[in-house]
N, C-alpha and C. Protein backbone atom coordinates (compact mmCIF):
# COMPACT_ATOMS: atom_id res chain seq x y z
N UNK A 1 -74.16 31.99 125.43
CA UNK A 1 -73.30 32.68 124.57
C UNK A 1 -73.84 34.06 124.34
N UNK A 2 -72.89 34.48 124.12
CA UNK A 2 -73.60 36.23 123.76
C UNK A 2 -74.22 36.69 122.87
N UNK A 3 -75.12 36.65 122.62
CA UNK A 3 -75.81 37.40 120.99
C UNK A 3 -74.74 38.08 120.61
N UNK A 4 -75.01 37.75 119.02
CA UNK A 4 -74.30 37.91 118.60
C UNK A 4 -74.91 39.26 117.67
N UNK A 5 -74.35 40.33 117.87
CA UNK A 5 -75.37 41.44 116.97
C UNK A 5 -76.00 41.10 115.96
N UNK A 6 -76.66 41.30 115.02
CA UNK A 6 -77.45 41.20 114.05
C UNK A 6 -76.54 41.58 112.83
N UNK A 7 -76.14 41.10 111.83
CA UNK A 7 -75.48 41.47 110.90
C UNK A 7 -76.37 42.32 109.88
N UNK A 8 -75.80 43.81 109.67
CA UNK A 8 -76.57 44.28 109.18
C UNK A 8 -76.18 43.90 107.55
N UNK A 9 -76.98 44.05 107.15
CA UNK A 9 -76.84 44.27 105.25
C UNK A 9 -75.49 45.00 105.08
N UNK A 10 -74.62 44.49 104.72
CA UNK A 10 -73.68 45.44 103.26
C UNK A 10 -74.58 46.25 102.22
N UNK A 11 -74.24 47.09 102.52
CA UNK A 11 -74.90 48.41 101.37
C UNK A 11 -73.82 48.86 100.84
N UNK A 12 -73.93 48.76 98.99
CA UNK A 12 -73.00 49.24 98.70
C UNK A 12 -73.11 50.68 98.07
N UNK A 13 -72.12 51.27 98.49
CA UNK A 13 -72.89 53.04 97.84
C UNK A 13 -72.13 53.12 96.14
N UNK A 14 -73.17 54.01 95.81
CA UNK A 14 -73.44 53.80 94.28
C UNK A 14 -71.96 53.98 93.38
N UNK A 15 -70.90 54.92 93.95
CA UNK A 15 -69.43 54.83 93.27
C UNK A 15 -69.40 53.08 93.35
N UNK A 16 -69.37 52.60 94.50
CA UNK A 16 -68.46 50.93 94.75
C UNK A 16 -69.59 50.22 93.54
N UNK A 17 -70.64 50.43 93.70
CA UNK A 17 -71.18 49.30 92.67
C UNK A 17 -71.28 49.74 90.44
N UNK A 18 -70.87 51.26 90.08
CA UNK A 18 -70.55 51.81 89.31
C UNK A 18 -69.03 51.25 88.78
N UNK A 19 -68.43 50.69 89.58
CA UNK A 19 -67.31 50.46 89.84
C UNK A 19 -67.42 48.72 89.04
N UNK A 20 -67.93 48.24 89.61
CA UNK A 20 -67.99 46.76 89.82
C UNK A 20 -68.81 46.58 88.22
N UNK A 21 -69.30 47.26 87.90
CA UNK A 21 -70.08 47.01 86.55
C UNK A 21 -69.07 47.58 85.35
N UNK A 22 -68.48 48.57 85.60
CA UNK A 22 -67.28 48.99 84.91
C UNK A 22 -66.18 48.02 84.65
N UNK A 23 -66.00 47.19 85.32
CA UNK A 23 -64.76 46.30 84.93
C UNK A 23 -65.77 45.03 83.57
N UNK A 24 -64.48 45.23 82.66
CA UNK A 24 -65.33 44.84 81.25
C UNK A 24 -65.36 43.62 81.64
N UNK A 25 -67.06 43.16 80.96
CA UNK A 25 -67.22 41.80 80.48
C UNK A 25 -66.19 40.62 79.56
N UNK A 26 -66.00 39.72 79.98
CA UNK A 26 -65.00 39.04 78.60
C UNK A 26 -65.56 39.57 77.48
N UNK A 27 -64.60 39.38 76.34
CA UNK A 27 -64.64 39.95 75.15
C UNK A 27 -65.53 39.01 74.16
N UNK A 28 -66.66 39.63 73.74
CA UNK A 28 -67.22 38.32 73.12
C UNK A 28 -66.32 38.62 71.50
N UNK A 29 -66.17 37.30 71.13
CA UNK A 29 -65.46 37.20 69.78
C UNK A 29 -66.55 37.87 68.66
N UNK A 30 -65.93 37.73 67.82
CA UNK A 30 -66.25 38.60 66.45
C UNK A 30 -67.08 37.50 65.92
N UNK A 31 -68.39 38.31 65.59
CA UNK A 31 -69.33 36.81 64.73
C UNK A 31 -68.67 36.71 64.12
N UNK A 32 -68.81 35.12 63.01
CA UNK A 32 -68.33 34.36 62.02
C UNK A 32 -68.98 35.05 60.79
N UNK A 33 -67.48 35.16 59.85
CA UNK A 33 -68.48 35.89 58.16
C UNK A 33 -69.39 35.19 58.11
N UNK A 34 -70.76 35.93 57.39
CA UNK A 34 -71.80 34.86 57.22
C UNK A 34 -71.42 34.51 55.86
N UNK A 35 -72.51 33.89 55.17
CA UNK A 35 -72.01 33.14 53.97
C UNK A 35 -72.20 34.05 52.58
N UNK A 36 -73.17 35.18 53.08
CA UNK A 36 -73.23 36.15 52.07
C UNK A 36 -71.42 36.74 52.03
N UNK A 37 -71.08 37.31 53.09
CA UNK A 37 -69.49 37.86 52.83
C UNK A 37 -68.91 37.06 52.24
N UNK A 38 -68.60 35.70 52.39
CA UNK A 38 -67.92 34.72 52.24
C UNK A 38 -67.96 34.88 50.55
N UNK A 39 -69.11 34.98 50.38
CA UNK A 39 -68.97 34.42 49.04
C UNK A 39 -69.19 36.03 47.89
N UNK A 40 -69.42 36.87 48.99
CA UNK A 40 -69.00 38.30 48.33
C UNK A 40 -67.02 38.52 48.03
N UNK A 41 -66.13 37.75 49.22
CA UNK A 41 -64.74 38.07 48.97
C UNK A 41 -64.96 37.18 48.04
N UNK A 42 -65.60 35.58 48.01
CA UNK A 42 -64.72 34.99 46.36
C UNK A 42 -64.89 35.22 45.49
N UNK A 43 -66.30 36.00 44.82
CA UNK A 43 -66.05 36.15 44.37
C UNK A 43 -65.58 37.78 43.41
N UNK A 44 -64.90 38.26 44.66
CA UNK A 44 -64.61 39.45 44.50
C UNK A 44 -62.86 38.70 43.87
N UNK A 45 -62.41 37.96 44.51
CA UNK A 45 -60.81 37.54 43.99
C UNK A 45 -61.22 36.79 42.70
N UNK A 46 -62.47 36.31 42.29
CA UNK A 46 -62.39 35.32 41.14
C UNK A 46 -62.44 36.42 40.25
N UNK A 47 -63.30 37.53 40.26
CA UNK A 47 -63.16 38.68 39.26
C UNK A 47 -61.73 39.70 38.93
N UNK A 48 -61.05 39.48 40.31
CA UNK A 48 -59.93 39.77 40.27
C UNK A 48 -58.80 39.14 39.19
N UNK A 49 -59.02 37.49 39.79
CA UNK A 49 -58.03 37.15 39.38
C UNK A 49 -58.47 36.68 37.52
N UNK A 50 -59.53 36.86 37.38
CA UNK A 50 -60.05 36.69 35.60
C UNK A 50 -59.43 37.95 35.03
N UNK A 51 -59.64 39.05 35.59
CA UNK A 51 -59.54 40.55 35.34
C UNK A 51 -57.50 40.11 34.86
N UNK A 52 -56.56 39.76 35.75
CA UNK A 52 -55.28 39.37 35.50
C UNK A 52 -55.09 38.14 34.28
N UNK A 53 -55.71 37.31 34.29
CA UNK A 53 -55.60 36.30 33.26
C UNK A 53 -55.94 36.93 32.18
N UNK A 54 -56.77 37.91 32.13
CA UNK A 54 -57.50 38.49 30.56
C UNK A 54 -56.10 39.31 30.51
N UNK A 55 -55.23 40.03 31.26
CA UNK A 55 -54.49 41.09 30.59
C UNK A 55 -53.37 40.20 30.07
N UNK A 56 -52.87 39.06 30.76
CA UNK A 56 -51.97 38.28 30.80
C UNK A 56 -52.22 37.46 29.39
N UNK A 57 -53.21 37.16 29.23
CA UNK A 57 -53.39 36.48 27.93
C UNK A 57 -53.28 37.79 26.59
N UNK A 58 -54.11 38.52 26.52
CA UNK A 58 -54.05 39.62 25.98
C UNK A 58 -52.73 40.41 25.30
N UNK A 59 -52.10 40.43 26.50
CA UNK A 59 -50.25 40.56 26.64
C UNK A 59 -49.82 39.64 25.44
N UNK A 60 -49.95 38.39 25.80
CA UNK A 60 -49.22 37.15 25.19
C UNK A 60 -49.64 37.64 23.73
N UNK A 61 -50.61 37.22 23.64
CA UNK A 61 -51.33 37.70 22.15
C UNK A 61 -50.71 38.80 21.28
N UNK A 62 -50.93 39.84 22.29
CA UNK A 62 -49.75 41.30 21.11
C UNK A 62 -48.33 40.72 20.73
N UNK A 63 -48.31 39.79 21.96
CA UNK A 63 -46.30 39.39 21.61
C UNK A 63 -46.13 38.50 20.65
N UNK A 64 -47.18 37.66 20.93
CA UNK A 64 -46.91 36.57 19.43
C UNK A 64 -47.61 37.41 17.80
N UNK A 65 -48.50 38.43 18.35
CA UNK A 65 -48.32 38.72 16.88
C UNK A 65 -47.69 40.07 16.40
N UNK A 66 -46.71 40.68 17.45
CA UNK A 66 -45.39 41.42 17.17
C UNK A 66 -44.32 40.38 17.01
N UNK A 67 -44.35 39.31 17.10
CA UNK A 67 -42.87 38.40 16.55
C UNK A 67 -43.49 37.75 14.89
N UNK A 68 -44.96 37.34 15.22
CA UNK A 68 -45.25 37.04 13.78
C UNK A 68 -44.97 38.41 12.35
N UNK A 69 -45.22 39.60 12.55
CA UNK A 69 -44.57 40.43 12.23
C UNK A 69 -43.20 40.37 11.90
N UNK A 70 -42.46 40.83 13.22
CA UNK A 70 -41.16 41.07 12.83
C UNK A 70 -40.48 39.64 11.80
N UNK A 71 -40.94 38.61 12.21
CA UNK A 71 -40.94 37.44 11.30
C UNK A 71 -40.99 37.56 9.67
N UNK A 72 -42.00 38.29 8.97
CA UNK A 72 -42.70 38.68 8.32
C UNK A 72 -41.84 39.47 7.50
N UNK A 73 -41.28 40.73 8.43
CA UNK A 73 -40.48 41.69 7.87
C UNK A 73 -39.33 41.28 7.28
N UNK A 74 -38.81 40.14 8.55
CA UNK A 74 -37.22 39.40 7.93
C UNK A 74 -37.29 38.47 6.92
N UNK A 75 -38.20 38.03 6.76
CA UNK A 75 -38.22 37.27 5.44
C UNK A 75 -38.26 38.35 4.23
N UNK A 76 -39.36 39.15 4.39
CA UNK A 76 -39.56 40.27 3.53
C UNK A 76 -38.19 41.05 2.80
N UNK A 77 -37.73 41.41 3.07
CA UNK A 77 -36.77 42.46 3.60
C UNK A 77 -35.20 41.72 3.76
N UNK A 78 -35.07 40.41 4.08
CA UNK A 78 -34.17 39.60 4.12
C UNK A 78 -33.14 39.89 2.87
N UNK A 79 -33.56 40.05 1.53
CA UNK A 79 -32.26 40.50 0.60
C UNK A 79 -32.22 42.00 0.13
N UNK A 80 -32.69 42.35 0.57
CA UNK A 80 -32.42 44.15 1.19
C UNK A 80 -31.16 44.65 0.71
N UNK A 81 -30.26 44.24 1.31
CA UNK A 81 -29.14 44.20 1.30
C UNK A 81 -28.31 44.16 0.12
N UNK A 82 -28.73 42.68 -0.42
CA UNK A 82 -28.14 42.12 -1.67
C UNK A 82 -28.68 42.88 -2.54
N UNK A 83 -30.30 43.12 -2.78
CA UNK A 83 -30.94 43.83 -3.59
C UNK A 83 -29.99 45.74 -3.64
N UNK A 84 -30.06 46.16 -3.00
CA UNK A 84 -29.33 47.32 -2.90
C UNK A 84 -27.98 47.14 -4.15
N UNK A 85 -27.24 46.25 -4.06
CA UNK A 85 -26.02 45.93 -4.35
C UNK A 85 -26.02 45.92 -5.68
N UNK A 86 -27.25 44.93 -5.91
CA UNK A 86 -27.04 45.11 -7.51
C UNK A 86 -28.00 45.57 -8.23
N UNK A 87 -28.49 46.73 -7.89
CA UNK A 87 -28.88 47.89 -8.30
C UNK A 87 -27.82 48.74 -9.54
N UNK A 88 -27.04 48.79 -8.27
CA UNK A 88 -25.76 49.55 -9.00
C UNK A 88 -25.20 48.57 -10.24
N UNK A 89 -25.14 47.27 -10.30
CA UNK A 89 -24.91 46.46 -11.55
C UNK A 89 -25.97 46.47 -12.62
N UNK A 90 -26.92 46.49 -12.16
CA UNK A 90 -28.23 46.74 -13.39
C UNK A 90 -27.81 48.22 -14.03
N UNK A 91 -27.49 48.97 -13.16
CA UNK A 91 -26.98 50.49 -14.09
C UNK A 91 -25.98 50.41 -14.41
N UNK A 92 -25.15 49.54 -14.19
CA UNK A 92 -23.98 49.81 -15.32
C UNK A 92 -24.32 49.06 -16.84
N UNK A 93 -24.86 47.58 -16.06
CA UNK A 93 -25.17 46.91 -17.27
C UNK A 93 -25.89 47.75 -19.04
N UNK A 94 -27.23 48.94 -18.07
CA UNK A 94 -27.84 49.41 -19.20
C UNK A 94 -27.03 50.27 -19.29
N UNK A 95 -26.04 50.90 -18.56
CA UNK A 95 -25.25 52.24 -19.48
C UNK A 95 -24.57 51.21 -20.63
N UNK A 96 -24.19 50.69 -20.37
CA UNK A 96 -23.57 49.89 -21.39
C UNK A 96 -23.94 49.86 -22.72
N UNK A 97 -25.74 49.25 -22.23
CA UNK A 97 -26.35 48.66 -23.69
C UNK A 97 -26.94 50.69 -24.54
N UNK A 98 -26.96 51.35 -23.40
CA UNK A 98 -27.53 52.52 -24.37
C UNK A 98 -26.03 53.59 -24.84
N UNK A 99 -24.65 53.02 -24.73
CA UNK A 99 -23.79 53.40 -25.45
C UNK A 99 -24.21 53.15 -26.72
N UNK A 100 -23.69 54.37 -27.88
CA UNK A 100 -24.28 54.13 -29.06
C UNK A 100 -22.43 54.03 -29.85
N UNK A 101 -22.36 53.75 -30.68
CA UNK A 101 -20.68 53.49 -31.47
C UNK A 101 -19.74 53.02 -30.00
N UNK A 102 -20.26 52.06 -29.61
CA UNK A 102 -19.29 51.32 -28.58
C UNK A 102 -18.35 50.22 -29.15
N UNK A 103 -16.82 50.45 -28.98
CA UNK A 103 -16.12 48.92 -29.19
C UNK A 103 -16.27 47.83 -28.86
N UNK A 104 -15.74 47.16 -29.15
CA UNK A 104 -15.95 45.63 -28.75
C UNK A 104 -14.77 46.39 -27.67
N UNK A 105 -13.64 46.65 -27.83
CA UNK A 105 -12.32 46.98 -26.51
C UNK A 105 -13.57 48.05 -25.57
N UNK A 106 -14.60 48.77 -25.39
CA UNK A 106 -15.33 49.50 -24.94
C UNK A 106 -15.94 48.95 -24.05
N UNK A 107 -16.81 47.90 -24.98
CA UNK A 107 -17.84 46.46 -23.99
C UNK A 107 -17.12 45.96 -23.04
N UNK A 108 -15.22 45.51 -23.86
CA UNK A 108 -15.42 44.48 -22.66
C UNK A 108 -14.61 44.94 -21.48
N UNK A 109 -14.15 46.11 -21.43
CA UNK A 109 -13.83 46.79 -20.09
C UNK A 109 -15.47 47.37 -19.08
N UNK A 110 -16.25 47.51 -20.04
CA UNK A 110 -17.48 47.90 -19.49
C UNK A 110 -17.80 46.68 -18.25
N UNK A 111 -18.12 45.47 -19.27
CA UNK A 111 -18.35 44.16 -18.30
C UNK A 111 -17.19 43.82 -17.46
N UNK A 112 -16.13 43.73 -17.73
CA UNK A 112 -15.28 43.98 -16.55
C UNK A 112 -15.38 44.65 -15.41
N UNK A 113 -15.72 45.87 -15.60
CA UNK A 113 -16.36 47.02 -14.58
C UNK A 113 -17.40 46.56 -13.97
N UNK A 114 -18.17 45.40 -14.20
CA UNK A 114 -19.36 45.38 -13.88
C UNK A 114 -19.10 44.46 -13.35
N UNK A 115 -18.48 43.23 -13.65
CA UNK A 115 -18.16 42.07 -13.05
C UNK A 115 -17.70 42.66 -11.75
N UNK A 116 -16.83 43.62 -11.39
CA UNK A 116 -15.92 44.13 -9.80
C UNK A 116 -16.93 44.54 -9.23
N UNK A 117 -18.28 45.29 -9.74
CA UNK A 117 -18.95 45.49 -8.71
C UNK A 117 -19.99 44.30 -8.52
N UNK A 118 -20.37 43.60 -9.31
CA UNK A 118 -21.21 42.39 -8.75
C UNK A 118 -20.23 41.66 -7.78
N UNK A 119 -18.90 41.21 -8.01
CA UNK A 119 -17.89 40.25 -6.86
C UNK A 119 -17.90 41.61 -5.81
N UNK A 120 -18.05 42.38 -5.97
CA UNK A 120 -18.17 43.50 -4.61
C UNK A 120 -19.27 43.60 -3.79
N UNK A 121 -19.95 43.06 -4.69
CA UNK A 121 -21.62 43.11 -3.95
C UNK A 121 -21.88 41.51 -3.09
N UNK A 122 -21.37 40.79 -4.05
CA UNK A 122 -21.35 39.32 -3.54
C UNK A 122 -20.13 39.13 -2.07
N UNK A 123 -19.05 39.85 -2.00
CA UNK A 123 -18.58 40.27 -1.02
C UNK A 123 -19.12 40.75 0.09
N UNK A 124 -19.59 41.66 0.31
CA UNK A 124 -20.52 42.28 0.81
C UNK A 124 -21.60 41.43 1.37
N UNK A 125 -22.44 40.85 0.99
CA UNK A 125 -23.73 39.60 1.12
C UNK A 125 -22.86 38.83 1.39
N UNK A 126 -21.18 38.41 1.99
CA UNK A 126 -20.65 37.10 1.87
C UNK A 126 -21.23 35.41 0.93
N UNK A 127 -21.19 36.38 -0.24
CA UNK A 127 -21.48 34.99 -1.18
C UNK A 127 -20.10 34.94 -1.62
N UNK A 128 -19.34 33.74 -1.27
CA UNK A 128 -18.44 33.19 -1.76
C UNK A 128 -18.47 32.09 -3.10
N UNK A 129 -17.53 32.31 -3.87
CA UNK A 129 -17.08 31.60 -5.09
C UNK A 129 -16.85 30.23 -4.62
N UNK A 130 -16.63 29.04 -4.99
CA UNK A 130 -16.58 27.90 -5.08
C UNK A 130 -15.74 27.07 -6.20
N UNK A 131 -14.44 27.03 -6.39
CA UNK A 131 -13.48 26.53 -7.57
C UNK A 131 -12.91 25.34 -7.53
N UNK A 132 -13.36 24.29 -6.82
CA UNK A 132 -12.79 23.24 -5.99
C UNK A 132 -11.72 22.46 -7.24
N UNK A 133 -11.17 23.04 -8.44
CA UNK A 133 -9.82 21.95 -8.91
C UNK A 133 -8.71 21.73 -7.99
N UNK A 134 -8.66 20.55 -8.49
CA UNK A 134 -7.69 20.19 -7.56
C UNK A 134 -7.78 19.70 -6.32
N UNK A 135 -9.26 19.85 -5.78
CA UNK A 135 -9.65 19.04 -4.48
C UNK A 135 -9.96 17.72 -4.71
N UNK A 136 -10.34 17.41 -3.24
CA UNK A 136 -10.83 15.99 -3.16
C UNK A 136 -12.31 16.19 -3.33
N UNK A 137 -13.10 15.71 -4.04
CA UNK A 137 -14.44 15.58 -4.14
C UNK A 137 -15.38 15.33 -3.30
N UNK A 138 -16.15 16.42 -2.96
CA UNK A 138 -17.12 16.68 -1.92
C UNK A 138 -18.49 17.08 -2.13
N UNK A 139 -18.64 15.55 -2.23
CA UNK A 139 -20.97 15.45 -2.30
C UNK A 139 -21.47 16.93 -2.12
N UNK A 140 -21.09 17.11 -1.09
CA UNK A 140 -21.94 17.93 -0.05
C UNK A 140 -21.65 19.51 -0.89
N UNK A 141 -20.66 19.76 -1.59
CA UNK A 141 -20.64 21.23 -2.27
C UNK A 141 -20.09 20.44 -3.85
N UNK A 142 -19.60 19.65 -3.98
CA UNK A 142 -19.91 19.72 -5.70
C UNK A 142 -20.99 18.50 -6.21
N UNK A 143 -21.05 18.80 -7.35
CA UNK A 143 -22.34 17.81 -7.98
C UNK A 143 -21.22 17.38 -9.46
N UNK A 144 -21.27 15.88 -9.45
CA UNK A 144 -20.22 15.13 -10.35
C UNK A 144 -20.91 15.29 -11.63
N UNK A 145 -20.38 15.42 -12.80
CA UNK A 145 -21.09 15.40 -14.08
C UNK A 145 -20.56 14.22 -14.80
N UNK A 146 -19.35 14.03 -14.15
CA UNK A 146 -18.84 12.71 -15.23
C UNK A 146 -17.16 12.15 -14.25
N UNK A 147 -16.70 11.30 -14.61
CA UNK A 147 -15.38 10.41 -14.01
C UNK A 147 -14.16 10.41 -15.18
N UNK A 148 -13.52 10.91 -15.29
CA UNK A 148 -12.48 10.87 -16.36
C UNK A 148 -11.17 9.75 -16.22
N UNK A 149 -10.60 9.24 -17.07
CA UNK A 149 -9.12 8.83 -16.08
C UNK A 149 -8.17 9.61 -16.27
N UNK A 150 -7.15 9.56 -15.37
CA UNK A 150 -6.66 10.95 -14.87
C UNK A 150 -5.31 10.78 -14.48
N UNK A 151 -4.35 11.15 -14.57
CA UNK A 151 -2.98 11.09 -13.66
C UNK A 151 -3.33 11.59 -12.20
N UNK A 152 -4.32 12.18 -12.01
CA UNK A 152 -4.71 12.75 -10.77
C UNK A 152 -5.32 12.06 -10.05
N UNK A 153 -5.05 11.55 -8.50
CA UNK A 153 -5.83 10.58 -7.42
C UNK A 153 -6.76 10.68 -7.51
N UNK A 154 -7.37 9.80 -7.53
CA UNK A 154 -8.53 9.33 -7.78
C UNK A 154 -9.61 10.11 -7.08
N UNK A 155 -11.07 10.38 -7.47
CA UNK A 155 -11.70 11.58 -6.26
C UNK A 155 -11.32 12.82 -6.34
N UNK A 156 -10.48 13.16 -7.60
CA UNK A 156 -10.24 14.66 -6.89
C UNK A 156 -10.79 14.82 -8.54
N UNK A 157 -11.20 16.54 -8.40
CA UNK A 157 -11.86 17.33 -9.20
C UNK A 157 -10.78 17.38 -9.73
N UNK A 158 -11.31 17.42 -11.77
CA UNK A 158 -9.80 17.55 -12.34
C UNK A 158 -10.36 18.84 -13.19
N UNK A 159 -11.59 19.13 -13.53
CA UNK A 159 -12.25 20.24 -14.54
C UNK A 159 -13.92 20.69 -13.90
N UNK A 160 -13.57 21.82 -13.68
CA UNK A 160 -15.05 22.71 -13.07
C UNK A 160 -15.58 23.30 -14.40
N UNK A 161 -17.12 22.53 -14.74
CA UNK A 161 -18.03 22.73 -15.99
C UNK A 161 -18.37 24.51 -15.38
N UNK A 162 -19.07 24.60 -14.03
CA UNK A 162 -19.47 25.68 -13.48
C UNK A 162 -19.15 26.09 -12.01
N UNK A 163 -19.16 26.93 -11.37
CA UNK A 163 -18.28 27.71 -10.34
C UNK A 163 -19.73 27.18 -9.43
N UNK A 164 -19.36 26.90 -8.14
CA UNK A 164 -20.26 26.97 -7.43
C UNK A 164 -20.37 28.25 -6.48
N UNK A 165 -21.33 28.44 -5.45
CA UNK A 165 -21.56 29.35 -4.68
C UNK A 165 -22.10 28.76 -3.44
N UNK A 166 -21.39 29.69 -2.41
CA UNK A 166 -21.86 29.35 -0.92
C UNK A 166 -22.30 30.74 -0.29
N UNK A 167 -23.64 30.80 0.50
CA UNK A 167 -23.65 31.97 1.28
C UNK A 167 -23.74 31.90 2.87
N UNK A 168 -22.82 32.81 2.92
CA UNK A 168 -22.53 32.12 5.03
C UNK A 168 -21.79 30.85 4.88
N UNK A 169 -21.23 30.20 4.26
CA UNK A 169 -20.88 28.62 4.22
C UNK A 169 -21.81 27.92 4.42
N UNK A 170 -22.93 28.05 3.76
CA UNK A 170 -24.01 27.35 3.45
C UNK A 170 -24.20 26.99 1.87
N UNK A 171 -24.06 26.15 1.09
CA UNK A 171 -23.66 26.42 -0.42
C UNK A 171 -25.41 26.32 -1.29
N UNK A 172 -24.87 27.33 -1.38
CA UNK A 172 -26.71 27.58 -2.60
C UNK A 172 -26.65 27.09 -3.87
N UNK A 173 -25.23 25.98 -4.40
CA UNK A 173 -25.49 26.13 -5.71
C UNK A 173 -24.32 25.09 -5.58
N UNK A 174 -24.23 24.13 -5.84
CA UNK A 174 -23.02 23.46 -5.40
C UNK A 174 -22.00 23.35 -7.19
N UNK A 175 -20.68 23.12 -7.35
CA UNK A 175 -19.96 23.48 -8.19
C UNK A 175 -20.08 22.09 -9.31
N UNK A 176 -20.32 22.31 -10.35
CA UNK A 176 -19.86 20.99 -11.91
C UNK A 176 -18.94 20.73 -11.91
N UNK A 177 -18.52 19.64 -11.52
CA UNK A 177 -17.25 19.16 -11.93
C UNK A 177 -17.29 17.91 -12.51
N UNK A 178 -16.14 17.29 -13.29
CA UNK A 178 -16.05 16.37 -13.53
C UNK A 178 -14.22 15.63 -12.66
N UNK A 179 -14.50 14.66 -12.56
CA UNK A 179 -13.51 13.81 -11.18
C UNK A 179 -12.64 12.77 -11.82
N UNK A 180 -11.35 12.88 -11.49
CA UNK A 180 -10.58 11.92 -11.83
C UNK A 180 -11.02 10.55 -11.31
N UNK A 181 -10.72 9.34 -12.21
CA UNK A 181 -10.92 8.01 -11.52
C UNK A 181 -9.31 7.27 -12.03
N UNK A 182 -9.01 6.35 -11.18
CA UNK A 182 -7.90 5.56 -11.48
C UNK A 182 -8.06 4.88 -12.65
N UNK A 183 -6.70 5.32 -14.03
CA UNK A 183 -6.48 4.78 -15.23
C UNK A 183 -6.36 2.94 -14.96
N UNK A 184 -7.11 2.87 -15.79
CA UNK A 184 -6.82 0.96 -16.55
C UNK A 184 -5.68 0.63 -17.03
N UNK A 185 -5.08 -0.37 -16.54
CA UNK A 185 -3.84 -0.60 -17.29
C UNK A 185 -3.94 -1.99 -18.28
């Protein structure tokens, strides 16, 4: 057989092997946080999230004691209103008493006068009057003083001792009456 030449060496010239080292290595991954980071983010969110609970609570706190307040005020302040009203009846009342040679016909147009602005004021505050004759008798706004016998059905108010009062239809004062009962024969 023929000899076969001698294979010389591959030599690679320095571009081809510049080349071959240039094409990147796989990518090595990203070390793992160590445990110092780890526990630098938690507790970077635990300070975070305390830092939110403190404002959040804090918050709450001003609100419940801006409603305990305004609470405070409305009770306070609640007859405001009414108080205003009869202001103006307390001054008529004393013009009254510091008239000097006043009539008795003087007085009692005075208290008359005075009576329209207290039912004006009680208007106003919706405090309603309460006159129930002639009704059927009701626990819940009159209070019985006595049972009479009566030509009148039985249960029904036949004589109001005193006027009752309701405010809002809520009754603050419920009315005296005394109530027919069925005559004996």
């Amino acid at each position: 057989m023929p000899e076969s030449p001698e294979k010389e060496p591959v030599v690679k010239s320095e571009s081809a092997a510049s080349t071959e080292s240039a094409t990147p290595a796989p990518a090595a991954e990203p070390a793992p946080p160590t445990l110092e980071e780890l526990l630098q983010k938690a507790e970077a969110a635990v300070q975070e999230h305390r830092d939110a609970f403190l404002r959040a609570k804090a918050e709450t706190e001003n609100m419940r004691k801006r409603a305990q307040t305004d609470v405070a005020n409305a009770h306070k302040y609640a007859v405001e209103k009414f108080a205003t009203e009869l202001v103006a009846v307390k001054d008529s009342l004393e013009a009254a008493l510091a008239t000097e040679n006043a009539t008795a016909e003087n007085f009692k147009s005075g208290v008359e006068l005075t009576l329209k602005q207290l039912n004006a004021a009680f208007d106003k505050c919706d405090i309603a009057e309460e006159n129930p004759v002639n009704q059927k008798f009701d626990p819940h706004r009159h209070q019985a003083i006595s049972m009479v016998e009566s030509d009148a059905e039985p249960n029904t108010v036949v004589a109001v001792l005193q006027k009752g009062y309701k405010l809002n239809e809520r009754v603050i004062r419920p009315a005296l009456v005394t109530v027919a009962k069925a005559k004996l024969h």
